[in-house]
N, C-alpha and C. Protein backbone atom coordinates (compact mmCIF):
# COMPACT_ATOMS: atom_id res chain seq x y z
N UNK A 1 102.69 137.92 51.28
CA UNK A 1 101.70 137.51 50.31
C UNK A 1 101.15 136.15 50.71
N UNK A 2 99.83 135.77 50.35
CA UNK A 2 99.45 135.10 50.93
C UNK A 2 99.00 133.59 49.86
N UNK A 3 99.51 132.40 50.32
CA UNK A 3 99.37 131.91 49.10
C UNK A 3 98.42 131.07 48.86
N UNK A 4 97.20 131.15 49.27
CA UNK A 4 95.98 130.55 49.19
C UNK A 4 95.29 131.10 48.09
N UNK A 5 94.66 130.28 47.21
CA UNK A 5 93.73 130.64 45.81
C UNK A 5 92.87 131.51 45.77
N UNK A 6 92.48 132.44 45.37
CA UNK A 6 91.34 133.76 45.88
C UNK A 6 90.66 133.07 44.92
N UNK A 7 89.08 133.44 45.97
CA UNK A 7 88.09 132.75 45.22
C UNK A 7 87.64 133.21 43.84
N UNK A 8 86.69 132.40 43.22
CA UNK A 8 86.24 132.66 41.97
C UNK A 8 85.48 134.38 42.20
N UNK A 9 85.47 134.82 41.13
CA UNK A 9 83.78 135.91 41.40
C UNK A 9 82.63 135.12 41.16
N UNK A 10 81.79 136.63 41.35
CA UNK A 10 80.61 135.69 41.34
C UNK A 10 80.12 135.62 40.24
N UNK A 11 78.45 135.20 39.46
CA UNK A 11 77.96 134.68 38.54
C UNK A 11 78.16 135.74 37.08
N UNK A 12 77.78 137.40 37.72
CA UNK A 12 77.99 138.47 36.97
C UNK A 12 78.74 139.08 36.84
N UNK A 13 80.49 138.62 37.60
CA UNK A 13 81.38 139.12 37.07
C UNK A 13 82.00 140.52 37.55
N UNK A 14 81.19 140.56 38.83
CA UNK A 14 81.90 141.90 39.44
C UNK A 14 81.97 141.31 40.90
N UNK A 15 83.34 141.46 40.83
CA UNK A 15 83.70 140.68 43.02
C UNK A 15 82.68 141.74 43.76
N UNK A 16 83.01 140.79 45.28
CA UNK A 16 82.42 141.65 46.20
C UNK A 16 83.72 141.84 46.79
N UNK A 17 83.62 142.51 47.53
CA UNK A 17 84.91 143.23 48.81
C UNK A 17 85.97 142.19 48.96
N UNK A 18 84.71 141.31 49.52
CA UNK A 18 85.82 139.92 50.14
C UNK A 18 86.57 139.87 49.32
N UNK A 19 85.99 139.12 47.84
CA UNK A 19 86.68 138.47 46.80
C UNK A 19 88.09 139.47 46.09
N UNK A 20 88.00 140.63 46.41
CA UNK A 20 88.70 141.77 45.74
C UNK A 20 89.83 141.75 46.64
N UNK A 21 89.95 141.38 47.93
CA UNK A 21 91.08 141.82 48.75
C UNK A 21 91.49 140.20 48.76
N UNK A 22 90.66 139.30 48.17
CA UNK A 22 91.94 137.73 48.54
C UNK A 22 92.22 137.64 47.27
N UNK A 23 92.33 138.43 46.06
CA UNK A 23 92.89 138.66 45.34
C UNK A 23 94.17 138.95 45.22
N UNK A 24 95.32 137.96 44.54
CA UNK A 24 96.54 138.46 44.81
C UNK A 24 97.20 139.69 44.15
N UNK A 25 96.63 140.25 43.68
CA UNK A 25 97.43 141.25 42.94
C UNK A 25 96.90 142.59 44.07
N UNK A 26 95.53 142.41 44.62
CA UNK A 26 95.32 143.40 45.27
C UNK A 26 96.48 144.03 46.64
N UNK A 27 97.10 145.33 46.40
CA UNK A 27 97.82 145.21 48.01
C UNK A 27 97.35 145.73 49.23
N UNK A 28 97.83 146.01 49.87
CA UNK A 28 97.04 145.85 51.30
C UNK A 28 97.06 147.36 51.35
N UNK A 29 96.28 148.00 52.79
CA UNK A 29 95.24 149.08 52.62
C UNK A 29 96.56 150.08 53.21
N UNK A 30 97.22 149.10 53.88
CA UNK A 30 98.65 150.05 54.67
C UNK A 30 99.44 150.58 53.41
N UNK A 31 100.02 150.09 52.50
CA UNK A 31 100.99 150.32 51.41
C UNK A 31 99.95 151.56 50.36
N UNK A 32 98.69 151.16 50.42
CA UNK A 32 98.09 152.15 49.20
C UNK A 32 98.33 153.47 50.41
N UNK A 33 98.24 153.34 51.40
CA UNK A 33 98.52 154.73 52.14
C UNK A 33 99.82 155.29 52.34
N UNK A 34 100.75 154.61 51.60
CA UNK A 34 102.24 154.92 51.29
C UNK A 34 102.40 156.11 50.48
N UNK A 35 101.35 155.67 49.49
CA UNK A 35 101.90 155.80 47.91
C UNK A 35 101.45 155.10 46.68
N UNK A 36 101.37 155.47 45.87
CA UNK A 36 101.04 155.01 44.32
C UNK A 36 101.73 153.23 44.69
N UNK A 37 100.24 152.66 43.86
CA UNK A 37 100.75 151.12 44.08
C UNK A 37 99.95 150.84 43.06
N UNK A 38 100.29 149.73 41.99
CA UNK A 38 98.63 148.94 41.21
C UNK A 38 98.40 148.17 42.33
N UNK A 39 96.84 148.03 41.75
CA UNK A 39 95.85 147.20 41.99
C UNK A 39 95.57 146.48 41.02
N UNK A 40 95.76 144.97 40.77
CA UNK A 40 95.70 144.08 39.89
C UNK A 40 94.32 143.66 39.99
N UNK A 41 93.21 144.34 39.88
CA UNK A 41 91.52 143.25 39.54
C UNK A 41 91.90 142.21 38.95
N UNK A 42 92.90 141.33 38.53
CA UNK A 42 92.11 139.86 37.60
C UNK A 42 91.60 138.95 38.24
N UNK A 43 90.68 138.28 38.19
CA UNK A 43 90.22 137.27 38.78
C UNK A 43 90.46 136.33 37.28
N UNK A 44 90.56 135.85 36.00
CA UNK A 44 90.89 134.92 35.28
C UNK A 44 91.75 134.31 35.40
N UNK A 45 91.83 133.09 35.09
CA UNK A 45 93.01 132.43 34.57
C UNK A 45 92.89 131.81 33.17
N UNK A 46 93.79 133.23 32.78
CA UNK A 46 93.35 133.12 31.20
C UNK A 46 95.24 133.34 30.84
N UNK A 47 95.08 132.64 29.58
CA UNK A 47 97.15 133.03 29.38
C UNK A 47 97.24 134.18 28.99
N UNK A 48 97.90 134.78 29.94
CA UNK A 48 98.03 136.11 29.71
C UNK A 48 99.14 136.55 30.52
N UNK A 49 100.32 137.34 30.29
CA UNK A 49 101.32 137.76 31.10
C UNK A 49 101.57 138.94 30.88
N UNK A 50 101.07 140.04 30.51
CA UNK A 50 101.80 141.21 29.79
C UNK A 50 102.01 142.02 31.13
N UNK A 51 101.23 142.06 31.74
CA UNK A 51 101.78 142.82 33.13
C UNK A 51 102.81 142.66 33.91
N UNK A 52 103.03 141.40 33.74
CA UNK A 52 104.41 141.03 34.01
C UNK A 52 105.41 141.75 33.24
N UNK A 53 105.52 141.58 32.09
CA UNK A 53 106.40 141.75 30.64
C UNK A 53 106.80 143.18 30.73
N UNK A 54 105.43 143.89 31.50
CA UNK A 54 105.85 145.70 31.21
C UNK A 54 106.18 145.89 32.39
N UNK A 55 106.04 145.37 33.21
CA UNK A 55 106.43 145.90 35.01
C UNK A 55 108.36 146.11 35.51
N UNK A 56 108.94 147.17 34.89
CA UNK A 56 110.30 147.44 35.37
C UNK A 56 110.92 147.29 36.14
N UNK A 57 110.10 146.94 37.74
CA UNK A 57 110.79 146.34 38.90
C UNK A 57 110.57 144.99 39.54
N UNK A 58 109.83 144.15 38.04
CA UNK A 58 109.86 142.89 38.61
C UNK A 58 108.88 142.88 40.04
N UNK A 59 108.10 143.84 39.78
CA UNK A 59 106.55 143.57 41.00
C UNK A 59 105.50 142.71 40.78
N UNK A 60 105.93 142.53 39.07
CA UNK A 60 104.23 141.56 38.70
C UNK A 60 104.40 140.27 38.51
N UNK A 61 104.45 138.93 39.10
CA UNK A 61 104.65 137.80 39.04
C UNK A 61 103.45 137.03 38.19
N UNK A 62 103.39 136.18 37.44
CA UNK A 62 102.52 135.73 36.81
C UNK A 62 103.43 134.10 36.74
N UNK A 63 104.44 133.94 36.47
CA UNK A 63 105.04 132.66 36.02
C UNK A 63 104.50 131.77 35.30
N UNK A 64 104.44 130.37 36.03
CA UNK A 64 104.69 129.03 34.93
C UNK A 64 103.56 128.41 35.57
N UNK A 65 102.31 127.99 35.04
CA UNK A 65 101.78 128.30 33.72
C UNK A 65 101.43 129.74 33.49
N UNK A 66 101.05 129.92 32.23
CA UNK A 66 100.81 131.30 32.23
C UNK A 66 99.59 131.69 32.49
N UNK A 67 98.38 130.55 33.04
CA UNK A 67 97.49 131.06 33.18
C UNK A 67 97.03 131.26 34.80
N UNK A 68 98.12 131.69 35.51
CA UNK A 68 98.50 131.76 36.97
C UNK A 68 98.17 133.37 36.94
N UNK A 69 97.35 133.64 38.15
CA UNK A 69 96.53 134.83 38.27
C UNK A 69 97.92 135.51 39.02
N UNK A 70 97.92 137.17 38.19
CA UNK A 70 99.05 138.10 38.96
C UNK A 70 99.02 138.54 40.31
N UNK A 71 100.57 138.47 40.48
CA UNK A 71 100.65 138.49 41.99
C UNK A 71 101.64 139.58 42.02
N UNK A 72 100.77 140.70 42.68
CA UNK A 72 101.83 141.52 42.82
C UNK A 72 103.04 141.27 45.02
N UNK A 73 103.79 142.41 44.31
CA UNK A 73 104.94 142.14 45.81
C UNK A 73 104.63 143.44 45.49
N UNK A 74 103.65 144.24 46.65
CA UNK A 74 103.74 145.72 46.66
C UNK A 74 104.98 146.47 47.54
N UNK A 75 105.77 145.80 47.66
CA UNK A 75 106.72 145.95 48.20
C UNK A 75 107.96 146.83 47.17
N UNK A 76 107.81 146.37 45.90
CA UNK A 76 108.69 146.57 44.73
C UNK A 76 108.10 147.33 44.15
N UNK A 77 106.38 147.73 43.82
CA UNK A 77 105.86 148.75 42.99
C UNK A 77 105.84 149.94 43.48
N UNK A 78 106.18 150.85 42.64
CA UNK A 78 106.59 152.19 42.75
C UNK A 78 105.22 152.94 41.82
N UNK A 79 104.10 152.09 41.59
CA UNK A 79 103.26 152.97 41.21
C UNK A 79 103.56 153.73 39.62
N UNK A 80 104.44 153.14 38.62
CA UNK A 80 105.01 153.39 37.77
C UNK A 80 103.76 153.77 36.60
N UNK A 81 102.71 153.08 36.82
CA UNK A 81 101.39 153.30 36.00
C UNK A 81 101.92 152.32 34.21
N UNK A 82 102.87 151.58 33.99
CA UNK A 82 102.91 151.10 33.06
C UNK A 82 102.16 149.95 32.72
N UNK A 83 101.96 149.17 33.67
CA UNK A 83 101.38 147.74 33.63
C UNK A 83 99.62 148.04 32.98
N UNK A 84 99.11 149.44 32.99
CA UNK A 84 97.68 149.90 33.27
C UNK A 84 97.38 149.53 31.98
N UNK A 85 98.24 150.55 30.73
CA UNK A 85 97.30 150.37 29.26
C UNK A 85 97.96 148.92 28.82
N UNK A 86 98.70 148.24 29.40
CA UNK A 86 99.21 146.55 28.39
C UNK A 86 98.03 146.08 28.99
N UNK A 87 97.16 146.23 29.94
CA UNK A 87 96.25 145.00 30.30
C UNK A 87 95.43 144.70 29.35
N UNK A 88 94.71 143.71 28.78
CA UNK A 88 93.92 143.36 27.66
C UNK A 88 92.57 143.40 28.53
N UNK A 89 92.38 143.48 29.58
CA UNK A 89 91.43 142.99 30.48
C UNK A 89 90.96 144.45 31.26
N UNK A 90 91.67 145.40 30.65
CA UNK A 90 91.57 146.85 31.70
C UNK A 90 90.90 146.67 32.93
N UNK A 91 92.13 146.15 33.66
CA UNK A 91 91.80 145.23 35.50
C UNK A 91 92.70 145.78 36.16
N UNK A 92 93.78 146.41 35.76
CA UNK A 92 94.91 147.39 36.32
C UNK A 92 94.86 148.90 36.47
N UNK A 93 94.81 149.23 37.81
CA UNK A 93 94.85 150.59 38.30
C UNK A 93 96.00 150.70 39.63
N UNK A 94 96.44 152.03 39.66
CA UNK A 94 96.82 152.52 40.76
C UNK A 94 96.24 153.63 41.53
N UNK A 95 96.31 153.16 42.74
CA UNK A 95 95.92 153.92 43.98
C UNK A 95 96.99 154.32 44.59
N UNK A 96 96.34 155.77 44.98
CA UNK A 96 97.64 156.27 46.37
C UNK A 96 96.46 157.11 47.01
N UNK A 97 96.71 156.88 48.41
CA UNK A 97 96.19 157.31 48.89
C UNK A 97 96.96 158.07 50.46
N UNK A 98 97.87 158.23 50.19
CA UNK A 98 99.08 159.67 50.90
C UNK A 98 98.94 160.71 50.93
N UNK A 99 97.77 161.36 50.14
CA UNK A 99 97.24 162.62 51.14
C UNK A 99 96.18 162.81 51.13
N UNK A 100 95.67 164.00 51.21
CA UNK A 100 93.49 164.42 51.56
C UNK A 100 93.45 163.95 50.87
N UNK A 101 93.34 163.84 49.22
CA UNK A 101 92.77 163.04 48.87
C UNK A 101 93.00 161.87 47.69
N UNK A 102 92.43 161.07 47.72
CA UNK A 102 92.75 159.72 46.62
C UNK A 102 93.34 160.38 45.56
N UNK A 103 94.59 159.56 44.86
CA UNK A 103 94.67 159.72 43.26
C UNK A 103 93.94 158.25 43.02
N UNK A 104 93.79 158.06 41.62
CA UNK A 104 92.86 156.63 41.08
C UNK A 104 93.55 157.25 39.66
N UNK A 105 94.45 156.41 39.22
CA UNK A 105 95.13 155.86 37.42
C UNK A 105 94.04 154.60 37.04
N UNK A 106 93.68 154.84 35.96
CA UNK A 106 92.92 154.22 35.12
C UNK A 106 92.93 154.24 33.87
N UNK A 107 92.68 153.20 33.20
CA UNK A 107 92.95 152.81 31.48
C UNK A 107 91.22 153.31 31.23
N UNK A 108 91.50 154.28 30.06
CA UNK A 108 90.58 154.91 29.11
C UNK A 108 90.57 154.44 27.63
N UNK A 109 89.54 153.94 27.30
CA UNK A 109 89.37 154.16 25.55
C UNK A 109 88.31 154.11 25.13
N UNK A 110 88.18 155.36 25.64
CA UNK A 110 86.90 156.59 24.87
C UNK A 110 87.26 157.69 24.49
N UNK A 111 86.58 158.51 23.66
CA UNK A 111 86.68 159.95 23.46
C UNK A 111 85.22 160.72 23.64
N UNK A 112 85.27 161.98 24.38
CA UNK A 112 86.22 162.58 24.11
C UNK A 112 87.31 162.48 25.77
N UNK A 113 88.63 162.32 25.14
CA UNK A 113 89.62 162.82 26.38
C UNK A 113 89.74 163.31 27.17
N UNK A 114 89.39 163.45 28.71
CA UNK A 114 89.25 164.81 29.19
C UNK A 114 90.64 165.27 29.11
N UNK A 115 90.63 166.57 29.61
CA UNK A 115 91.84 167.49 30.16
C UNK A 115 92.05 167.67 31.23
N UNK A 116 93.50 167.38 31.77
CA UNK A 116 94.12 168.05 33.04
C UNK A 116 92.92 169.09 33.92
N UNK A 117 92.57 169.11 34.73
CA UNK A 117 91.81 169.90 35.36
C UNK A 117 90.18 170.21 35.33
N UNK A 118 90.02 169.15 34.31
CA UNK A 118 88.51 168.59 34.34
C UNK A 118 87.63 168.24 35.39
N UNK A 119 86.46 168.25 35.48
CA UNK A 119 85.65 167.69 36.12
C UNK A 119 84.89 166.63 35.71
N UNK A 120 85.20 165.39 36.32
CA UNK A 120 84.94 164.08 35.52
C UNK A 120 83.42 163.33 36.44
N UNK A 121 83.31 162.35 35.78
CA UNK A 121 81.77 161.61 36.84
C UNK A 121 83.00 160.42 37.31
N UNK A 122 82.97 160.44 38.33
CA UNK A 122 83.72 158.81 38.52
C UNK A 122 82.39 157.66 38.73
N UNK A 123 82.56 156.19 38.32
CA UNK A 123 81.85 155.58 37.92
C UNK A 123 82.46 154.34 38.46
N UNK A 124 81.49 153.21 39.37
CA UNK A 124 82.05 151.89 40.14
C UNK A 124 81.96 151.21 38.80
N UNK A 125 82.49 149.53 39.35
CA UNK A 125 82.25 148.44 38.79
C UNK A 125 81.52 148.07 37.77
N UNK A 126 80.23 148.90 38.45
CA UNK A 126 79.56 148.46 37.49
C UNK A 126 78.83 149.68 36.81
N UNK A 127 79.41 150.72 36.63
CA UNK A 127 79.15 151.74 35.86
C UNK A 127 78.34 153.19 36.41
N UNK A 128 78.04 152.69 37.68
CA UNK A 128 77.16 153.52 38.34
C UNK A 128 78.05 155.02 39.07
N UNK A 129 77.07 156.02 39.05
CA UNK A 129 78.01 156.98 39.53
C UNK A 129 78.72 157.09 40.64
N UNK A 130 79.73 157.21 41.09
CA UNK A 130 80.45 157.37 42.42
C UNK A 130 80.41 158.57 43.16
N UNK A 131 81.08 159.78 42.49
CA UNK A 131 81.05 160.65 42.49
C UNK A 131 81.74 161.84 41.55
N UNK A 132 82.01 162.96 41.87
CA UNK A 132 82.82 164.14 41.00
C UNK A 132 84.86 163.84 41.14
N UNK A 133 85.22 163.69 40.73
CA UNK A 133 86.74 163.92 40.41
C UNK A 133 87.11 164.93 39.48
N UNK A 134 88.16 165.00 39.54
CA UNK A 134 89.12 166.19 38.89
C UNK A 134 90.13 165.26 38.30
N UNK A 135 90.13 165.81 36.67
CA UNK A 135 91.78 165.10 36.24
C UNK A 135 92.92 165.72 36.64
N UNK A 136 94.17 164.61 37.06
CA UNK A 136 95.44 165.59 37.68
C UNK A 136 96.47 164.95 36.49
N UNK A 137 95.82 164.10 35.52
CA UNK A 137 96.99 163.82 34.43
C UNK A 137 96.68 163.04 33.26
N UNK A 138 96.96 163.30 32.64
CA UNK A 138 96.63 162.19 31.04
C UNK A 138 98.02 162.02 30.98
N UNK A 139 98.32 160.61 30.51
CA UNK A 139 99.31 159.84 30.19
C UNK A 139 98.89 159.55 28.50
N UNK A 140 99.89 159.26 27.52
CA UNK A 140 99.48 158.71 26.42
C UNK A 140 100.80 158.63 25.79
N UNK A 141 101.24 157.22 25.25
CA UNK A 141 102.51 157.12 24.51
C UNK A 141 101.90 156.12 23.40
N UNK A 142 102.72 156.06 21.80
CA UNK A 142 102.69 155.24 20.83
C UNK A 142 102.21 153.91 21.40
N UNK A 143 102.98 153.44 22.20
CA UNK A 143 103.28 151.93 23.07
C UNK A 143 102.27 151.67 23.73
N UNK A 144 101.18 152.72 24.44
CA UNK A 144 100.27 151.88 25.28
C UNK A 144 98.75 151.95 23.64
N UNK A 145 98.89 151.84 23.02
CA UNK A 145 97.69 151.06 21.85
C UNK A 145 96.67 151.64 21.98
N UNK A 146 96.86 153.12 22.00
CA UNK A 146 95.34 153.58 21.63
C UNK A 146 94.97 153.81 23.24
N UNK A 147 95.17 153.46 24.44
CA UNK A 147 95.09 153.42 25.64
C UNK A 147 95.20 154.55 26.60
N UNK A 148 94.40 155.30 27.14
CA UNK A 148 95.11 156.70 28.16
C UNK A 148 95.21 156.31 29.12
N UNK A 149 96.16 157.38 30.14
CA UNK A 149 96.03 157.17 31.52
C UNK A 149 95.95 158.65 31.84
N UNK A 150 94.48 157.89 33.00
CA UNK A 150 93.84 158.92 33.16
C UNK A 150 94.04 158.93 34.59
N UNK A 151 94.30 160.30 35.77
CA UNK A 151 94.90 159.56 36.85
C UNK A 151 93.84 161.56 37.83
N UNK A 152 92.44 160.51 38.25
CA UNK A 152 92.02 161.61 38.77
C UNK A 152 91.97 161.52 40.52
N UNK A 153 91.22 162.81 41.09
CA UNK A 153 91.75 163.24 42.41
C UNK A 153 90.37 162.78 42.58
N UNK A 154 89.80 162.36 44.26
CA UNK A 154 88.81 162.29 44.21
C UNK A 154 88.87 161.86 46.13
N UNK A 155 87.33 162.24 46.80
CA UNK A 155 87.34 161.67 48.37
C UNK A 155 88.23 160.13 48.12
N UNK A 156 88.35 159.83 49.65
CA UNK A 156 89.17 159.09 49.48
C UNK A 156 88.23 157.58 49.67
N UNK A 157 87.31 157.63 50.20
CA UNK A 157 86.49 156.92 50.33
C UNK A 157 85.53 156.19 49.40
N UNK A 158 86.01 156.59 47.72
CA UNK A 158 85.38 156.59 46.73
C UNK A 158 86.47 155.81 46.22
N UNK A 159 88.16 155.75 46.81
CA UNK A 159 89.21 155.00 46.11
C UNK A 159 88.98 153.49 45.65
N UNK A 160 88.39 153.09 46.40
CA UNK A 160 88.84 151.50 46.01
C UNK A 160 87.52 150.76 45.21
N UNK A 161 86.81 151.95 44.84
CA UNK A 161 85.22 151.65 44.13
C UNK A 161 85.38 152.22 42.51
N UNK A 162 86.46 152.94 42.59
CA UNK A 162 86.53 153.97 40.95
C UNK A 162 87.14 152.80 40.24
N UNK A 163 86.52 152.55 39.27
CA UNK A 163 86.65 152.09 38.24
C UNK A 163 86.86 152.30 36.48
N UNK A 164 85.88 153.56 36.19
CA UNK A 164 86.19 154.42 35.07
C UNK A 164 85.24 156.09 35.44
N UNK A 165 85.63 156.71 34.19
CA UNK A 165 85.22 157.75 34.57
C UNK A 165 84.30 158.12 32.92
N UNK A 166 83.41 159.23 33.40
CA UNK A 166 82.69 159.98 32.09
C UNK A 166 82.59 161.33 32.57
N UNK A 167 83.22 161.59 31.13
CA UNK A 167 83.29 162.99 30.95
C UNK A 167 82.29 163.57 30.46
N UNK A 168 82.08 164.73 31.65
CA UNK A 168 80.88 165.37 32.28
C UNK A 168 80.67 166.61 30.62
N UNK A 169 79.79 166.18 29.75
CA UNK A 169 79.62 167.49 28.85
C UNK A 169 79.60 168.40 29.54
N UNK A 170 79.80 169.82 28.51
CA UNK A 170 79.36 170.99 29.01
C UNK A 170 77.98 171.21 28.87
N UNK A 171 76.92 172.04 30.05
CA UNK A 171 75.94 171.86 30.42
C UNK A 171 75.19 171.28 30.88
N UNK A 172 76.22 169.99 31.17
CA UNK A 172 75.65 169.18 32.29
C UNK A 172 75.81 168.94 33.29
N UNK A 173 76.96 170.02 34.08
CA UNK A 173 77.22 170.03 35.10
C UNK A 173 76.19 170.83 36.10
């Protein structure tokens, strides 16, 4: 890990490439090809630790002060998908990218829900279409607040751009 300050973003609030990979929470392109890992987007330093608080193997470092941007050790994440719905900032996803094609976990709170085996719009940064995915899972417990995890299949080349997804009505496919 590297311990130099990742820069600010820019004016509107969506990084570019650069800024996204000197990001410490981001992990490196070798480990997402392992296996399920988060990807920590925060660029704030705002007090906030909960990713820390929910992370079971002690992967999410945040410490003293609390407004110290998360640092993950992808070394320790197992891709557990818990850290996703505590974020207040929905800036937490996991990637794996270990076979044909991408999985992408993402925090949802919209309706309607898709279903397991859906055909979803995947949607970048900044809302624009990416491309078609498939849901391979909804997650939902009391504990994550109203929050889903939504964890779809998609090229793999579309991984590190998915950001949320919309569910494709019927007849508009």
């Amino acid at each position: 890990m590297s311990s130099e300050k990742p820069v600010g973003v820019n004016v509107i609030g969506v990084p570019t490439d650069e800024e996204f990979w000197k990001c410490p929470g981001v992990p490196s392109l070798e480990r997402m090809k392992k296996g399920p890992v988060a990807v920590i987007e925060c660029f704030q330093e705002i007090p906030c630790n909960v990713c820390e608080m929910a992370c079971p193997r002690g992967a999410i470092k945040v410490g003293h002060p609390i407004i110290n941007l998360p640092i993950l050790d992808e070394n320790r994440c197992v891709g557990c998908k818990l850290c996703i719905p505590v974020c207040p900032g929905l800036a937490i996803f996991v990637v794996d990218l270990s076979s044909d094609e991408a999985k992408v976990s993402l925090p949802y709170e919209m309706l309607p829900v898709p279903k397991v085996g859906e055909e979803v719009e995947v949607l970048d940064r900044w809302g624009r279409s990416l491309t078609k995915g498939r849901v391979v899972e909804v997650l939902y417990a009391d504990r994550f607040d109203k929050t889903f995890v939504i964890t779809v299949s998609l090229p793999k080349e579309y991984a590190l751009y998915a950001r949320n997804i919309r569910v494709v009505k019927r007849g508009e496919r």
